[in-house]
C-alpha atoms as a PDB file:
ATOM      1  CA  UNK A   1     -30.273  -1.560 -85.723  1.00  0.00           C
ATOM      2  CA  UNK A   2     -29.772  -1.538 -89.249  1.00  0.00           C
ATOM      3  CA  UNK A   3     -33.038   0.453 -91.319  1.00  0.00           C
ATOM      4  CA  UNK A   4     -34.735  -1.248 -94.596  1.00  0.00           C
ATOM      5  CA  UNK A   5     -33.594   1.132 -97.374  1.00  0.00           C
ATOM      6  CA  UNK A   6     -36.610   3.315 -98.205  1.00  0.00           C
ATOM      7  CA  UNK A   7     -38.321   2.161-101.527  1.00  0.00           C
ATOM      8  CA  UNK A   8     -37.863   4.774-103.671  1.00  0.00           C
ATOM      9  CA  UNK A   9     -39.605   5.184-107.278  1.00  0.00           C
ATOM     10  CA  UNK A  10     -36.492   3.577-109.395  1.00  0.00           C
ATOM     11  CA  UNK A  11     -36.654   0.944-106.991  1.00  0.00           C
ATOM     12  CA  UNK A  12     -40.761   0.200-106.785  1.00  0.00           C
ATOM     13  CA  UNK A  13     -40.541   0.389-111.095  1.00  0.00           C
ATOM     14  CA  UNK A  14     -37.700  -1.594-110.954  1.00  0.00           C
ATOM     15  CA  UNK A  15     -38.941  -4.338-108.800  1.00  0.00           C
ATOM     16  CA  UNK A  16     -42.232  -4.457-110.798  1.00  0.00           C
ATOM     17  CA  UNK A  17     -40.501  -4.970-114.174  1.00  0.00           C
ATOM     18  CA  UNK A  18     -38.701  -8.293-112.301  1.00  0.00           C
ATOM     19  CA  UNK A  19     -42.140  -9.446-111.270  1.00  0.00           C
ATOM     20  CA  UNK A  20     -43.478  -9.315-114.977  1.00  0.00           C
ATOM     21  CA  UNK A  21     -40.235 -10.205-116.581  1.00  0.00           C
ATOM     22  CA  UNK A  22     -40.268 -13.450-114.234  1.00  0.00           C
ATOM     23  CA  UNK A  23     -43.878 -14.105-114.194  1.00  0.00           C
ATOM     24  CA  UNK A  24     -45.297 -12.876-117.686  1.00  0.00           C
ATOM     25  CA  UNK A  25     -42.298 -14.166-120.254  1.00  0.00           C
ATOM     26  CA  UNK A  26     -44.430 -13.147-123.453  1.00  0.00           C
ATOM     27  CA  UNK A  27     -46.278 -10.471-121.974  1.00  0.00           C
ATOM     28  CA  UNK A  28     -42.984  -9.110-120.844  1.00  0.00           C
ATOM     29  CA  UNK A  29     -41.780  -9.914-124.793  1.00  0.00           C
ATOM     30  CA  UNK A  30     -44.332  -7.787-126.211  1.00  0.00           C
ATOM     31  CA  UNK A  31     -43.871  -4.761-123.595  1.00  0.00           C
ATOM     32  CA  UNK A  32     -40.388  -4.297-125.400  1.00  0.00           C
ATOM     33  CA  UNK A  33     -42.530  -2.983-128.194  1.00  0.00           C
ATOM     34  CA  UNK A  34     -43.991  -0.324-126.385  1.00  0.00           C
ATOM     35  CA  UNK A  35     -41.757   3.223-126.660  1.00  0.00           C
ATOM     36  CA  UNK A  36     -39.673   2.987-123.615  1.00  0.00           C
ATOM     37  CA  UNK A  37     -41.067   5.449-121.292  1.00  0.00           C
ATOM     38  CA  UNK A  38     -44.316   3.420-121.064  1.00  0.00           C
ATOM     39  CA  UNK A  39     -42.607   0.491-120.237  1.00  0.00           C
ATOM     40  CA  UNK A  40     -42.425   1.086-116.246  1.00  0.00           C
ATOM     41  CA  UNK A  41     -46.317   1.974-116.268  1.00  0.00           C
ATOM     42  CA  UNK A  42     -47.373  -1.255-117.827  1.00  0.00           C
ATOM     43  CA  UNK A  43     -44.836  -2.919-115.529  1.00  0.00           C
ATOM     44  CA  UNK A  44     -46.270  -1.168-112.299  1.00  0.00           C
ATOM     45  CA  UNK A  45     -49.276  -2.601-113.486  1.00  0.00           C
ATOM     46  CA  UNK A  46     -48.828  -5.699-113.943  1.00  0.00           C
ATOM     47  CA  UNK A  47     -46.501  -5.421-110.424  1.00  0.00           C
ATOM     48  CA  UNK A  48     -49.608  -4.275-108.440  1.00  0.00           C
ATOM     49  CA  UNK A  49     -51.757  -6.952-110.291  1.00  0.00           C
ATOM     50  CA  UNK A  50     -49.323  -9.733-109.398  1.00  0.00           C
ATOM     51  CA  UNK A  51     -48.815  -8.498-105.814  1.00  0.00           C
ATOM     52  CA  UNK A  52     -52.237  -9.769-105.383  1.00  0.00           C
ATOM     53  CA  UNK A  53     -52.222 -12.780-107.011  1.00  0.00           C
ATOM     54  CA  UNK A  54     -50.032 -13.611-104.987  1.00  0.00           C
ATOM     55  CA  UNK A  55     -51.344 -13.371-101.706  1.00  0.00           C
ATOM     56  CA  UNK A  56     -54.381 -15.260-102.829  1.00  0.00           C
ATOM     57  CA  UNK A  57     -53.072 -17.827-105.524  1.00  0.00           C
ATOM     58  CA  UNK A  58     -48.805 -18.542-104.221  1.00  0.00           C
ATOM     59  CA  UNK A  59     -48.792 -22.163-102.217  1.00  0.00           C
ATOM     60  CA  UNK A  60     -45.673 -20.908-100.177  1.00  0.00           C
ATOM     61  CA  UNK A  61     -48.062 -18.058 -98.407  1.00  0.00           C
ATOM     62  CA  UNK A  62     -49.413 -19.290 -95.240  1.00  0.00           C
ATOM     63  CA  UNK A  63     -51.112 -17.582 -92.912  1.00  0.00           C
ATOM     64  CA  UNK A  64     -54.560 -15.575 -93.028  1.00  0.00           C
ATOM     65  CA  UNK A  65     -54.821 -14.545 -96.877  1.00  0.00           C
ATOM     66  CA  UNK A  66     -58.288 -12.570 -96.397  1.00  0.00           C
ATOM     67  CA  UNK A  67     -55.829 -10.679 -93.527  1.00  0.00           C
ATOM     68  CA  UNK A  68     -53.009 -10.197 -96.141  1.00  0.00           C
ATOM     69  CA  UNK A  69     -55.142  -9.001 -98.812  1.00  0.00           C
ATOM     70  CA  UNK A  70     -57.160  -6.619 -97.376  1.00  0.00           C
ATOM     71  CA  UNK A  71     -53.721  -5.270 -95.906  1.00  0.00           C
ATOM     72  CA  UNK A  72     -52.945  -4.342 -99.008  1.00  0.00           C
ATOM     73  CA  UNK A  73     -56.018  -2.716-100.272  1.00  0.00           C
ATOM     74  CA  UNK A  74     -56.051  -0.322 -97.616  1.00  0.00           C
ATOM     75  CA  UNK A  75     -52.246   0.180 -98.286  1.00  0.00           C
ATOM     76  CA  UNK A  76     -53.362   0.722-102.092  1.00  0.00           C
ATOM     77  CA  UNK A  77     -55.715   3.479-100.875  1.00  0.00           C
ATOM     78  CA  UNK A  78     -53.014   5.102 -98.945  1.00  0.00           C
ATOM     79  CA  UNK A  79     -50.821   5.112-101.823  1.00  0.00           C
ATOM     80  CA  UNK A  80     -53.029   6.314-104.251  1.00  0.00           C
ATOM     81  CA  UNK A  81     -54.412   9.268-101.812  1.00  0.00           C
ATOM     82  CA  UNK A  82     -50.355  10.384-101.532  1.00  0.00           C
ATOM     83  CA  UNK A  83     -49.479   9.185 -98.108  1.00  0.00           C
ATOM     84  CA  UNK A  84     -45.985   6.863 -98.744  1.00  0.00           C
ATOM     85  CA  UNK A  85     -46.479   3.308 -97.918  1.00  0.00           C
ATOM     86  CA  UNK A  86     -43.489   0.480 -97.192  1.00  0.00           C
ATOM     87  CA  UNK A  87     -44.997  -2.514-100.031  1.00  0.00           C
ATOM     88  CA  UNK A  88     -42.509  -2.137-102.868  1.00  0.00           C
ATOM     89  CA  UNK A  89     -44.779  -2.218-105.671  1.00  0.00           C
ATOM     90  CA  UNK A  90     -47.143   0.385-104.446  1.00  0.00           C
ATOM     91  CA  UNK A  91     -45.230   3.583-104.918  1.00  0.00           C
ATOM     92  CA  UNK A  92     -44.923   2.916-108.818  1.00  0.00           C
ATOM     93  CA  UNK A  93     -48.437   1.723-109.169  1.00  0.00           C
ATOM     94  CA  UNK A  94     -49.466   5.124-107.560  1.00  0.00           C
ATOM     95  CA  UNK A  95     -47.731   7.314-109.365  1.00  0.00           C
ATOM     96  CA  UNK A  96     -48.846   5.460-112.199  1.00  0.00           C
ATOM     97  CA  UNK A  97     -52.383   5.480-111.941  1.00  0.00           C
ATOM     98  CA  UNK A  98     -51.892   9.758-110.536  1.00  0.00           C
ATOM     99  CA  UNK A  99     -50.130   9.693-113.859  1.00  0.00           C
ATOM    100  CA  UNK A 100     -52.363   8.003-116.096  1.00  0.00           C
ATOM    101  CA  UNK A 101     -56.177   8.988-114.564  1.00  0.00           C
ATOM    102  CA  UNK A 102     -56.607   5.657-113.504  1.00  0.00           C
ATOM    103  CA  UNK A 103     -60.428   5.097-112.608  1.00  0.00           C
ATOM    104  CA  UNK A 104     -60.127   4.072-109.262  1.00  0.00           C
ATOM    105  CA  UNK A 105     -63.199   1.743-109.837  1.00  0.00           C
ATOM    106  CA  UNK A 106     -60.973  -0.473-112.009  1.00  0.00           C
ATOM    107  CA  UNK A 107     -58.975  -0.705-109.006  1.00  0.00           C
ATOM    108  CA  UNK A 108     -61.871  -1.741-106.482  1.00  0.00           C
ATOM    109  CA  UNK A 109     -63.318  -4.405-108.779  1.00  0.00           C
ATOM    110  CA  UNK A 110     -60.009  -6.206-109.323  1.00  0.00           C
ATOM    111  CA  UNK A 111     -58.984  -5.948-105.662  1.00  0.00           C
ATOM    112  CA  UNK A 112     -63.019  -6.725-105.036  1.00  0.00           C
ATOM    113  CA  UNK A 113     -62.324 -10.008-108.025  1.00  0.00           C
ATOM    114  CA  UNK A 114     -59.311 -11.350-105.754  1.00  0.00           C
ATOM    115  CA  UNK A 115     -61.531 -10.932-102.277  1.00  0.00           C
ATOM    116  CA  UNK A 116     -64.146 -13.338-104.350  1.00  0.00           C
ATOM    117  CA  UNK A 117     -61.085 -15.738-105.029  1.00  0.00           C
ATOM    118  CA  UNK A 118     -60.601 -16.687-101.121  1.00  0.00           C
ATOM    119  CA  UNK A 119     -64.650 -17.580-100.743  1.00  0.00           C
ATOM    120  CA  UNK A 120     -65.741 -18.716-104.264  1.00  0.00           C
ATOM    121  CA  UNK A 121     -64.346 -21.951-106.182  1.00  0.00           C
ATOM    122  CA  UNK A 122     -67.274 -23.048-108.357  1.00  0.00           C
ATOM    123  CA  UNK A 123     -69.322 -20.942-111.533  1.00  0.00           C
ATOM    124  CA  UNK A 124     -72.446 -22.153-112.344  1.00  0.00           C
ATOM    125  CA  UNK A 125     -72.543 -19.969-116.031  1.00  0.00           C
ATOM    126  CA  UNK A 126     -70.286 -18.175-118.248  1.00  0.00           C
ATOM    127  CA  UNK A 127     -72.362 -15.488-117.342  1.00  0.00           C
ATOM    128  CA  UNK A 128     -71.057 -16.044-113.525  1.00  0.00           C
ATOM    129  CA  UNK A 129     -67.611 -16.781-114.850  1.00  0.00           C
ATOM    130  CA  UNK A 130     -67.684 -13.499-116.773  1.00  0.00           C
ATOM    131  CA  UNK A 131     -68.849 -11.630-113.656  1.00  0.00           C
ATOM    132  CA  UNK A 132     -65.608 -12.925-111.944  1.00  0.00           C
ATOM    133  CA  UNK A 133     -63.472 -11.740-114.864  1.00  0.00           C
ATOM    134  CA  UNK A 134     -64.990  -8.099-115.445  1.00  0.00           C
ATOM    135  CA  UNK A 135     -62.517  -7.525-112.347  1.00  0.00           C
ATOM    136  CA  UNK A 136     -60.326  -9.901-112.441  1.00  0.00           C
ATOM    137  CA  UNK A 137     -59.035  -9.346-116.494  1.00  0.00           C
ATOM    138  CA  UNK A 138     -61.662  -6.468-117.889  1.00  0.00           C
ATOM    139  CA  UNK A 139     -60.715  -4.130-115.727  1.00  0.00           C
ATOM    140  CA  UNK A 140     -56.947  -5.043-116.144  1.00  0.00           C
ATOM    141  CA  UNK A 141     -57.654  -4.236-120.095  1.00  0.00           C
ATOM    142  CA  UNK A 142     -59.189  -0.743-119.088  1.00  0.00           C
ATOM    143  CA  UNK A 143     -56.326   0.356-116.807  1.00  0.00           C
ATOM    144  CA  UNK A 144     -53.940  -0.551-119.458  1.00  0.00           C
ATOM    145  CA  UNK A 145     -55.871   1.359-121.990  1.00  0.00           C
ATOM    146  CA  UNK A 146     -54.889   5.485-120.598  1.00  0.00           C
ATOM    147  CA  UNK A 147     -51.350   3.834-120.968  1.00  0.00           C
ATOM    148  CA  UNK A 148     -51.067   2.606-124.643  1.00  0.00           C
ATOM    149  CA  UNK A 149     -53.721   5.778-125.609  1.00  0.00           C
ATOM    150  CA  UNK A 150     -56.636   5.526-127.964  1.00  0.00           C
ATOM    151  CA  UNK A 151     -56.163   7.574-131.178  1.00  0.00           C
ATOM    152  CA  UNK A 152     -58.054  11.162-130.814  1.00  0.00           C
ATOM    153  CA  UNK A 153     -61.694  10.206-130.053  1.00  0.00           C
ATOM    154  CA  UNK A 154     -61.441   6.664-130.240  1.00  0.00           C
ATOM    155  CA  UNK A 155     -61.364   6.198-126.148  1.00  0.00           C
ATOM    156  CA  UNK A 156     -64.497   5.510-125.670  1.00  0.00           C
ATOM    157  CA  UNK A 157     -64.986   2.620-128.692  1.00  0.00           C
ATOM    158  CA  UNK A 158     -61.342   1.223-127.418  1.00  0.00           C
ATOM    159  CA  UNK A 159     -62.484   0.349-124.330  1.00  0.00           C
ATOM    160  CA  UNK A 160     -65.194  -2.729-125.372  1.00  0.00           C
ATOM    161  CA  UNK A 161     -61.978  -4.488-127.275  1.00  0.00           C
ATOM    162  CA  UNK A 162     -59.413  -3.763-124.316  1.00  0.00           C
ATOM    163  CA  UNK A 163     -62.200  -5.593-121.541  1.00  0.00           C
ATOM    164  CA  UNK A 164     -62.327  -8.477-124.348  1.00  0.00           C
ATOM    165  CA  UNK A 165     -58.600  -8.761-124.662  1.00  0.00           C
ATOM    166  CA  UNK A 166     -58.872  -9.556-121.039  1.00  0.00           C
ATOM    167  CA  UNK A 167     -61.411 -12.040-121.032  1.00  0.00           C
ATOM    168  CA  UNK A 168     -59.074 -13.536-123.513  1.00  0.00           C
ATOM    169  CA  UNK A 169     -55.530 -13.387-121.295  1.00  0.00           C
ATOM    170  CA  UNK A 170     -57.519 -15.280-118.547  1.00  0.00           C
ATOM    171  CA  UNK A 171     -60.012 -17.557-120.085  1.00  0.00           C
ATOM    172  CA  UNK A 172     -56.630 -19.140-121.736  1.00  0.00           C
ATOM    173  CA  UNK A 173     -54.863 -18.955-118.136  1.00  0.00           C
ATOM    174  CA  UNK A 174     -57.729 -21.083-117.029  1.00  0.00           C
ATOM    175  CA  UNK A 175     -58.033 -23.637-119.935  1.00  0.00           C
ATOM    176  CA  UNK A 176     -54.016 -23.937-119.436  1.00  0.00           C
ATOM    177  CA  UNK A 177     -53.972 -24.494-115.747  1.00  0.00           C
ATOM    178  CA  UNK A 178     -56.701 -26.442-114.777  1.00  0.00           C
ATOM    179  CA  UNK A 179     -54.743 -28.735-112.776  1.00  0.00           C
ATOM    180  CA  UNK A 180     -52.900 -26.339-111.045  1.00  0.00           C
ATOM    181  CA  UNK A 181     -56.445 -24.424-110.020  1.00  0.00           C
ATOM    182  CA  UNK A 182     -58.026 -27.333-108.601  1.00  0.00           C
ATOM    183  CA  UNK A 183     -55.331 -28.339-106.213  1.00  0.00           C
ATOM    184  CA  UNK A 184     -55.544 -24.623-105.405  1.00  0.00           C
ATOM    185  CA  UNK A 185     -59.123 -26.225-104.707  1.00  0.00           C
ATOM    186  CA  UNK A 186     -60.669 -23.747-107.348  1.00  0.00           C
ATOM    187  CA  UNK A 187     -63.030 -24.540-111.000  1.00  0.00           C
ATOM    188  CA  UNK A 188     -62.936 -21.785-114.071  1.00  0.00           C
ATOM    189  CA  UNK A 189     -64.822 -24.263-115.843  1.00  0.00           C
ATOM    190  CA  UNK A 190     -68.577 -23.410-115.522  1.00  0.00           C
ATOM    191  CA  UNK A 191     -70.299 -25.923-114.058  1.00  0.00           C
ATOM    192  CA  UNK A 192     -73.636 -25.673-116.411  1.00  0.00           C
ATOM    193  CA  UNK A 193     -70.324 -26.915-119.137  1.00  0.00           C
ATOM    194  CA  UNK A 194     -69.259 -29.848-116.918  1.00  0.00           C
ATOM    195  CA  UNK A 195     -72.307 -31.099-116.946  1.00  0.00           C
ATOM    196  CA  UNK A 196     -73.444 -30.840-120.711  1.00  0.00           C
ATOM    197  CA  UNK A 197     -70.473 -32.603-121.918  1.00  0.00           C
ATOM    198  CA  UNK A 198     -70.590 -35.553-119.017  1.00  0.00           C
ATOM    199  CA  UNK A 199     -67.244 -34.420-116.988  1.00  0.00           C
ATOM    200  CA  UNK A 200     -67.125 -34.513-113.351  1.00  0.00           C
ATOM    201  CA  UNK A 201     -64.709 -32.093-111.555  1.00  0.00           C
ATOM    202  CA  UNK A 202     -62.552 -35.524-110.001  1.00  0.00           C
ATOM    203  CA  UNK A 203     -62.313 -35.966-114.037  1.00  0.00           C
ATOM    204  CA  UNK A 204     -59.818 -32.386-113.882  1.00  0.00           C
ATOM    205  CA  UNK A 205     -57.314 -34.249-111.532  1.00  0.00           C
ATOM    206  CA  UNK A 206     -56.635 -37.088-113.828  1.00  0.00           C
ATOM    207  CA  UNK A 207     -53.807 -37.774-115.493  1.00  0.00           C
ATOM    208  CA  UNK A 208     -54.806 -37.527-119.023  1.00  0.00           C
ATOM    209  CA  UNK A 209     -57.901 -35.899-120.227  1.00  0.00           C
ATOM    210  CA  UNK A 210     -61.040 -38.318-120.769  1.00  0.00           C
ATOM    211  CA  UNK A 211     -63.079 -37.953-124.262  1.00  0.00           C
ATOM    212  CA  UNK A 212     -65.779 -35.968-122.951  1.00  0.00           C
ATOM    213  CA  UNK A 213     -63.477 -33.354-121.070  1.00  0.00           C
ATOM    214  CA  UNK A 214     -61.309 -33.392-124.346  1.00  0.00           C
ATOM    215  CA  UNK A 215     -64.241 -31.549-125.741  1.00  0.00           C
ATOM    216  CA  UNK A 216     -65.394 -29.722-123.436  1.00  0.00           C
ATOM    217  CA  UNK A 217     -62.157 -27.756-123.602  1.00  0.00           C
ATOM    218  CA  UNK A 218     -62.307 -27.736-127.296  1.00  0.00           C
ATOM    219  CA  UNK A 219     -65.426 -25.358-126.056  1.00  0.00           C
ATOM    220  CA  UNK A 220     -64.212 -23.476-124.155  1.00  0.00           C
ATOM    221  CA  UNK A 221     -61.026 -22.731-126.289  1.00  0.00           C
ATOM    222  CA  UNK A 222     -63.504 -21.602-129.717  1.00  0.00           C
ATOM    223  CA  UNK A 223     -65.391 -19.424-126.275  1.00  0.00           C
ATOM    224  CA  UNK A 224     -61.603 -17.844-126.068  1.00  0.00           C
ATOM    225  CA  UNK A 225     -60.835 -17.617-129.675  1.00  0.00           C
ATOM    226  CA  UNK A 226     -63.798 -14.903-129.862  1.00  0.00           C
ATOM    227  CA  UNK A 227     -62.946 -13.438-127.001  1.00  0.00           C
ATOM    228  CA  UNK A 228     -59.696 -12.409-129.178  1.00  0.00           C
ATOM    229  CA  UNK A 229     -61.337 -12.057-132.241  1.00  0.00           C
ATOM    230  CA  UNK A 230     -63.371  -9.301-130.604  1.00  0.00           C
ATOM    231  CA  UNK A 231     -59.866  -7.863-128.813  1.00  0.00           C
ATOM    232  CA  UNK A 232     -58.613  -7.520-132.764  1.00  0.00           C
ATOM    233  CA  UNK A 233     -61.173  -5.298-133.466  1.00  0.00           C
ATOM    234  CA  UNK A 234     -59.358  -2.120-131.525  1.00  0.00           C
ATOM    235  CA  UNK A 235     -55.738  -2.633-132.123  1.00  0.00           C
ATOM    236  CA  UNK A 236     -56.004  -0.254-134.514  1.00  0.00           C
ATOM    237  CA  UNK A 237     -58.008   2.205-132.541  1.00  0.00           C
ATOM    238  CA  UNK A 238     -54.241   2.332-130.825  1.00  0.00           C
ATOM    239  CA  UNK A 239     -51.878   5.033-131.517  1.00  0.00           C
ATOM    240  CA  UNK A 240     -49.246   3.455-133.956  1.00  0.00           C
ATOM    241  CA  UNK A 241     -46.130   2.661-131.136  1.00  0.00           C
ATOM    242  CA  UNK A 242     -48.397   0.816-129.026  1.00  0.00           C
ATOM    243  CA  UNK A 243     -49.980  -1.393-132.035  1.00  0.00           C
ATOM    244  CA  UNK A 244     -47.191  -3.797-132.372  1.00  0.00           C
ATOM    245  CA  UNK A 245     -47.183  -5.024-128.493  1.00  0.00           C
ATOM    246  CA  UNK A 246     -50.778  -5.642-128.580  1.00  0.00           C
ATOM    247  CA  UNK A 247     -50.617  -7.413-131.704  1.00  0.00           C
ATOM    248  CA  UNK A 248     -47.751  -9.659-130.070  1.00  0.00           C
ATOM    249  CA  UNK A 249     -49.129 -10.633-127.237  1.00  0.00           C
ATOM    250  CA  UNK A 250     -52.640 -11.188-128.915  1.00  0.00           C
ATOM    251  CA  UNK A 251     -50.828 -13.428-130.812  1.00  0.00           C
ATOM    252  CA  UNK A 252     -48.824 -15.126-128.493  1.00  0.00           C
ATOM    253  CA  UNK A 253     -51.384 -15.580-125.972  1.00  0.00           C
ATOM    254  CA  UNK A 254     -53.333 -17.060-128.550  1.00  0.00           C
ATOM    255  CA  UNK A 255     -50.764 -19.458-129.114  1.00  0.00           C
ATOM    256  CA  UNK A 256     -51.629 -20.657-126.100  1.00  0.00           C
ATOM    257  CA  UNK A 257     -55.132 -22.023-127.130  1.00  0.00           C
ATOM    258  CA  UNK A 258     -53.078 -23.542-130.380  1.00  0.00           C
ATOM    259  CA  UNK A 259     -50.537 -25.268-128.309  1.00  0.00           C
ATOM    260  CA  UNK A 260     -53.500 -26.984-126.264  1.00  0.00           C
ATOM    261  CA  UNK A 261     -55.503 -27.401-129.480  1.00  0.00           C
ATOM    262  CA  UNK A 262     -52.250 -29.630-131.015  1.00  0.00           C
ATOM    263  CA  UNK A 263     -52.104 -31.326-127.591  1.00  0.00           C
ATOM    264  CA  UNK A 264     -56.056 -32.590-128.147  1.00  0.00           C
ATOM    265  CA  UNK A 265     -56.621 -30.132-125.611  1.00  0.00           C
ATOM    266  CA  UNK A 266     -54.493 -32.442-123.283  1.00  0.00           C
ATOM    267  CA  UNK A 267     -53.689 -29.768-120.476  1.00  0.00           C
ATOM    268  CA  UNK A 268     -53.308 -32.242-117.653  1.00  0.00           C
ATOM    269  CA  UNK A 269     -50.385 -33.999-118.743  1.00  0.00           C
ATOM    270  CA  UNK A 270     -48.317 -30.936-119.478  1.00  0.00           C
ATOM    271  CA  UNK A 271     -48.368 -26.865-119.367  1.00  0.00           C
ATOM    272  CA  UNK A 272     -48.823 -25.229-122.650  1.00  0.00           C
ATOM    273  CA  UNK A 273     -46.117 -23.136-123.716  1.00  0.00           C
ATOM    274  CA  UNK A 274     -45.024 -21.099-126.363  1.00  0.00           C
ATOM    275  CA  UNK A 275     -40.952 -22.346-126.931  1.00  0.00           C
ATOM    276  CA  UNK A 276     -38.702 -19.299-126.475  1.00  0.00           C
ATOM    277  CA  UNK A 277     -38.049 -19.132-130.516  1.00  0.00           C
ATOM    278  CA  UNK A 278     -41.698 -18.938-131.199  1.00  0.00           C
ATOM    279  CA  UNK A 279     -41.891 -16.214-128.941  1.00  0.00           C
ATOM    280  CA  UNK A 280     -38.605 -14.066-130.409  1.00  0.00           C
ATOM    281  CA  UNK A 281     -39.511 -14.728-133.642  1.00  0.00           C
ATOM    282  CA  UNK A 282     -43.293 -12.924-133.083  1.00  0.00           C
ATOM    283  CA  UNK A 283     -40.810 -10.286-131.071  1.00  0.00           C
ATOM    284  CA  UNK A 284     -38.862  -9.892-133.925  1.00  0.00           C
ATOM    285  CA  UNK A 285     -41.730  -9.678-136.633  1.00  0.00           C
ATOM    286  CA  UNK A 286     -43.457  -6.869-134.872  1.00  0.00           C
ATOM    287  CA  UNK A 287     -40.132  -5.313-133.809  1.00  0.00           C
ATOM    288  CA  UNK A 288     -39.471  -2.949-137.341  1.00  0.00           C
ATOM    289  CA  UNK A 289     -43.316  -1.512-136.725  1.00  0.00           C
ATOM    290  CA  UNK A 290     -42.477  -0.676-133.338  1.00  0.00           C
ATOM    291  CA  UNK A 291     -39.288   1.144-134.066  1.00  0.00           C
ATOM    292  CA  UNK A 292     -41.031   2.734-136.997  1.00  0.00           C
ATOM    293  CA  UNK A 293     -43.643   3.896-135.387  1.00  0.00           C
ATOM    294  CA  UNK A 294     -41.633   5.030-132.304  1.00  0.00           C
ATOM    295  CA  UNK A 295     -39.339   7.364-134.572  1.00  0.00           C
ATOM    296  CA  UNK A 296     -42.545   8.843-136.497  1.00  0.00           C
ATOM    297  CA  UNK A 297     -44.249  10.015-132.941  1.00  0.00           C
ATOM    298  CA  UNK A 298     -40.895  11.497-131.715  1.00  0.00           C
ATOM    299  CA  UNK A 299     -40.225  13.545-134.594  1.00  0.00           C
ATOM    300  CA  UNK A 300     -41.878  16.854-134.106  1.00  0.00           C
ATOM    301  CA  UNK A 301     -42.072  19.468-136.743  1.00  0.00           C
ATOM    302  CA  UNK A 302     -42.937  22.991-136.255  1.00  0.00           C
ATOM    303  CA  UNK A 303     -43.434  26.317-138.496  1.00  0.00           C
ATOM    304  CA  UNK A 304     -41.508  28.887-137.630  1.00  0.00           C
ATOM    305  CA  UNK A 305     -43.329  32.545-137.638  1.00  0.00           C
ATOM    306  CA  UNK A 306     -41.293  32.831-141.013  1.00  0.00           C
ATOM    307  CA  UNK A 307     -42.756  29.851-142.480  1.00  0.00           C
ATOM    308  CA  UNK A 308     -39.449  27.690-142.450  1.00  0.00           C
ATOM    309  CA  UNK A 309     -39.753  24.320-140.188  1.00  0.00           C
ATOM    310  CA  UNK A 310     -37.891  23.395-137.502  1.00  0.00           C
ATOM    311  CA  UNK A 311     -37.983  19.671-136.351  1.00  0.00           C
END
């Protein structure tokens, strides 16, 4: 019999990096902004995250997904309470969240977000919709948050932006795939929406967009545009090296909503994208911050008894 090779940490942080460098392309971009030892943490985040979108949202999984997922939260709470566990993702996100002071809460209500995923297809409000997202995106903002670190006593103000910047990331995700939700048999759109502007959910599985759905997204995508504009507000409540990747991917996830915005909000037809170039050239702007920034936080200078400086 030949034995699985154990999943050690370099493994588990390596995996999780492939999961977001295959499944987030400009989230991925703007982690290469970060300083380089707080690139594995965001990427065991976004690793555990996608772990379970997976087992509730990938059309090749078959069998009992309420089985799967609840598998895997109580392998989560086995991980995080220190006893090893086999799922390859788990021993990074662990050591992560040990590392980091993770609020396990954060935790529950995103696992609890994905549970609500396998039972619940329709929102009524935006307040309902925004119930679904505290756990499903806020609470992704707030993990994130002990990992990019508030400047000295800004923690507690950082956190409103972070949960916003997440109601951002996914209220785009669900204005951009609205075809690809509802043969998942699912609606983001709330239904109190649908109704105001005259579209019926069959009108989401047309080919092209009629008038009234056309601005009923146009809605919903000024909705998302203050969901960022609120975001903005604590980039600079950030310590300097971890400014420039939140700026680039708040602005290339807002691209997003301008790519469907020069579409006439046509997201049935195609996917909105941001082309590759767009996407290295935001890289690039932001890059000479980053490495600026990076340099000015590793450069330590002490007084010596004496008075001289060592650095």
């Amino acid at each position: 019999m030949t034995l699985a090779p154990p999943v050690t940490l370099t493994t588990s942080y390596e995996l999780c990096r492939r999961l977001n460098a295959r499944h987030g392309r400009s989230y991925y971009l703007a982690t290469r902004l970060l300083p380089a030892w707080k690139r594995p943490h965001v990427h065991a985040l976004y690793g555990f995250a996608r772990r379970a979108d997976e087992i509730v949202d990938s059309f090749a999984m078959t069998g009992d997904r309420a089985a799967a997922l609840d598998g895997f939260a109580v392998r989560t709470a086995r991980a995080l309470a220190g006893v090893p566990q086999d799922d390859p993702v788990l021993p990074a996100f662990a050591q992560t969240v040990r590392s980091f002071g993770i609020d396990h809460g954060d935790i529950e209500s995103f696992l609890a977000s994905m549970r609500a995923d396998l039972t619940v297809s329709r929102y009524t409000t935006y307040d309902d919709l925004l119930g679904y997202m505290e756990g499903s995106a806020a609470v992704v903002g707030t993990m994130m948050l002990p990992v990019l670190e508030a400047l000295p006593g800004m923690v507690e103000r950082a956190r409103e932006p972070a949960r916003q910047l997440g109601f951002a990331f996914q209220l785009t995700n669900f204005l951009r795939d609205v075809s690809e939700d509802l043969r998942r048999g699912r609606v983001y759109l709330p239904l109190e929406d649908l109704e105001r502007f005259g579209v019926r959910v069959a009108d989401l599985g047309r080919p092209t967009p009629t008038r009234a759905l056309r601005e009923l997204l146009a809605f919903e995508t000024e909705r998302a545009r203050e969901h960022y504009r609120r975001a903005a507000e604590g980039i600079d409540l950030l310590i300097p090296s971890s400014q420039p990747c939140v700026r680039a991917a708040h602005e290339l996830y807002g691209e997003i909503l301008s790519r469907i915005e020069a579409a006439r909000h046509d997201v049935l037809g195609a996917r909105a994208v941001v082309p590759l170039g767009r996407r290295l050239a935001v890289f690039t702007r932001h890059l000479y911050a980053a490495c600026v920034a990076d340099r000015a936080e590793r450069r330590v200078v002490t007084r010596s008894p004496q008075g001289g400086r060592d650095a």
